[in-house]
Protein backbone atom coordinates (compact mmCIF):
# COMPACT_ATOMS: atom_id res chain seq x y z
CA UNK A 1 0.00 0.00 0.00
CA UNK A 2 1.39 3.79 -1.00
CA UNK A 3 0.80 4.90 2.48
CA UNK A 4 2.70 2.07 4.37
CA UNK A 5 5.74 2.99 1.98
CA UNK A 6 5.41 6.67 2.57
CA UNK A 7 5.28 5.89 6.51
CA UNK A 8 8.36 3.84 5.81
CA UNK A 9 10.56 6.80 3.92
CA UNK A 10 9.28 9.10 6.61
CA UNK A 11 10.36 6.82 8.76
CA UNK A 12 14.28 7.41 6.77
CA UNK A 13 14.06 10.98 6.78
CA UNK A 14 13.51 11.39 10.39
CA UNK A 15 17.01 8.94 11.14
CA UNK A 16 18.26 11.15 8.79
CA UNK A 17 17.88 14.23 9.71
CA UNK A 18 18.00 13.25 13.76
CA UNK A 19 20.52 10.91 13.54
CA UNK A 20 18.71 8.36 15.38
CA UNK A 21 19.48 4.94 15.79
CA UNK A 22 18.83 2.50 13.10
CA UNK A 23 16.56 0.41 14.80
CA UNK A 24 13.94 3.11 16.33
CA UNK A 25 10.78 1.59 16.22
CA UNK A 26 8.48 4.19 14.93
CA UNK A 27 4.19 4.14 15.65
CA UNK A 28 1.71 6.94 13.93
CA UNK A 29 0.68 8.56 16.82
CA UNK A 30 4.26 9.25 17.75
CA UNK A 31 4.73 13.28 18.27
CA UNK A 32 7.52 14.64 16.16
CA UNK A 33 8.08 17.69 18.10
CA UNK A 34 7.25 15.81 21.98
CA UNK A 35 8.78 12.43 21.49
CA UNK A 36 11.51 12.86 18.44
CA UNK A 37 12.47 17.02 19.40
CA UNK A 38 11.71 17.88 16.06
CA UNK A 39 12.08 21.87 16.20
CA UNK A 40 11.57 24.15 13.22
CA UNK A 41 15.50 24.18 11.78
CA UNK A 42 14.87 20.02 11.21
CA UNK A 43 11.64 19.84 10.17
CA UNK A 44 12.66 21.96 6.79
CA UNK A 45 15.48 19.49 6.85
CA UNK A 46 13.25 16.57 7.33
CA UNK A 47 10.85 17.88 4.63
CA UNK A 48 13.92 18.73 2.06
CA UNK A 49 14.46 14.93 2.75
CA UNK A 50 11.20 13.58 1.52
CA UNK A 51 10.97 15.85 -1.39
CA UNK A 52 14.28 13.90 -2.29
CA UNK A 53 13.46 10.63 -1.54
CA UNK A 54 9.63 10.23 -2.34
CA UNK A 55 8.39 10.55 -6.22
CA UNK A 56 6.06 12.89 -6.93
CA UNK A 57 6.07 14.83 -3.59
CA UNK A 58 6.40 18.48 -3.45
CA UNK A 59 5.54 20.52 0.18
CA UNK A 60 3.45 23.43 -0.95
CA UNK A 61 3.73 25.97 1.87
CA UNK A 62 0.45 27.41 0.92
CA UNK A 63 -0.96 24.54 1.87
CA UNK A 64 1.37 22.62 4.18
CA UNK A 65 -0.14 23.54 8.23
CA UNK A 66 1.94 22.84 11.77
CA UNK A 67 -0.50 20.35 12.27
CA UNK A 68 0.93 18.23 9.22
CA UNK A 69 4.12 17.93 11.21
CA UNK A 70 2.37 16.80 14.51
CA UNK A 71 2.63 12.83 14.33
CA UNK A 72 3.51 10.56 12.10
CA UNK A 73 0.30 9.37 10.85
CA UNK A 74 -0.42 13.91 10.34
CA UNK A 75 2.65 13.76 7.85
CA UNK A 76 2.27 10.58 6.14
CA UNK A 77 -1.78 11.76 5.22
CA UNK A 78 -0.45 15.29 4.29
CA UNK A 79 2.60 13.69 2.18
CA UNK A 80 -0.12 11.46 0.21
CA UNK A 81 -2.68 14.48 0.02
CA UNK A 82 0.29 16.06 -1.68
CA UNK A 83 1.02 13.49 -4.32
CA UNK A 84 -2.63 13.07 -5.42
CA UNK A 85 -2.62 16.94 -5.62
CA UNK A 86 0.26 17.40 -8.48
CA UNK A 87 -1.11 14.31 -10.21
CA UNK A 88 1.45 11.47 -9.30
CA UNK A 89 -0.74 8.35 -9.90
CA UNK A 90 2.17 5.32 -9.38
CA UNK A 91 2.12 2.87 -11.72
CA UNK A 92 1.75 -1.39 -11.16
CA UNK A 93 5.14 -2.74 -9.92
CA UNK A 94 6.19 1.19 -8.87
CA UNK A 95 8.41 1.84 -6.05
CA UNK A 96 5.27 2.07 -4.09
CA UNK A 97 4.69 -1.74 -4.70
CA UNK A 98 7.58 -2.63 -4.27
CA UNK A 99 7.60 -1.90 -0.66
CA UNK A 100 5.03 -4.37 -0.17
CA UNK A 101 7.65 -7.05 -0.53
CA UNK A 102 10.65 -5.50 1.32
């Protein structure tokens, strides 16, 4: 499913840009800002990070809200809101598929 994967890269933007450990277990209600510190300088990292490493996502600031970056689950729904927007339909056997079998 698209939104698993897009959990998943979110999930390798945030070790990214917060250098945490490899095996963090992340959840979708977990806060950003409470649990992982996120703080404003990161978060335009983090989002710089999925622009790079998920096709057909762009953050729109007209349209992107602080409550996007609240939880997981906020940014993941906002991130796929965002690809339907600029008309990224993945094709069968995509990238997005292909996280089914990873």
């Amino acid at each position: 499913m698209m939104k698993s994967f897009i959990f998943e890269k979110i999930g390798e933007a945030l070790m990214q840009t917060l250098s945490l450990n490899q095996d963090f277990q992340f959840e979708e209600h977990l806060k950003l800002k409470d649990d992982l510190g996120l703080d404003s300088m990161s978060s335009l990292t983090f989002l710089m990070a999925l622009e790079d490493t998920i096709e057909g996502f762009e953050v729109d600031p007209d349209t992107l809200e602080m409550e996007h970056l609240e939880t997981m689950d906020t940014i993941a729904e906002y991130v796929l809101q965002q690809v339907k927007r600029f008309g990224y339909i993945p094709e069968e056997n995509s990238i997005y598929d292909a996280a089914k079998v990873a």
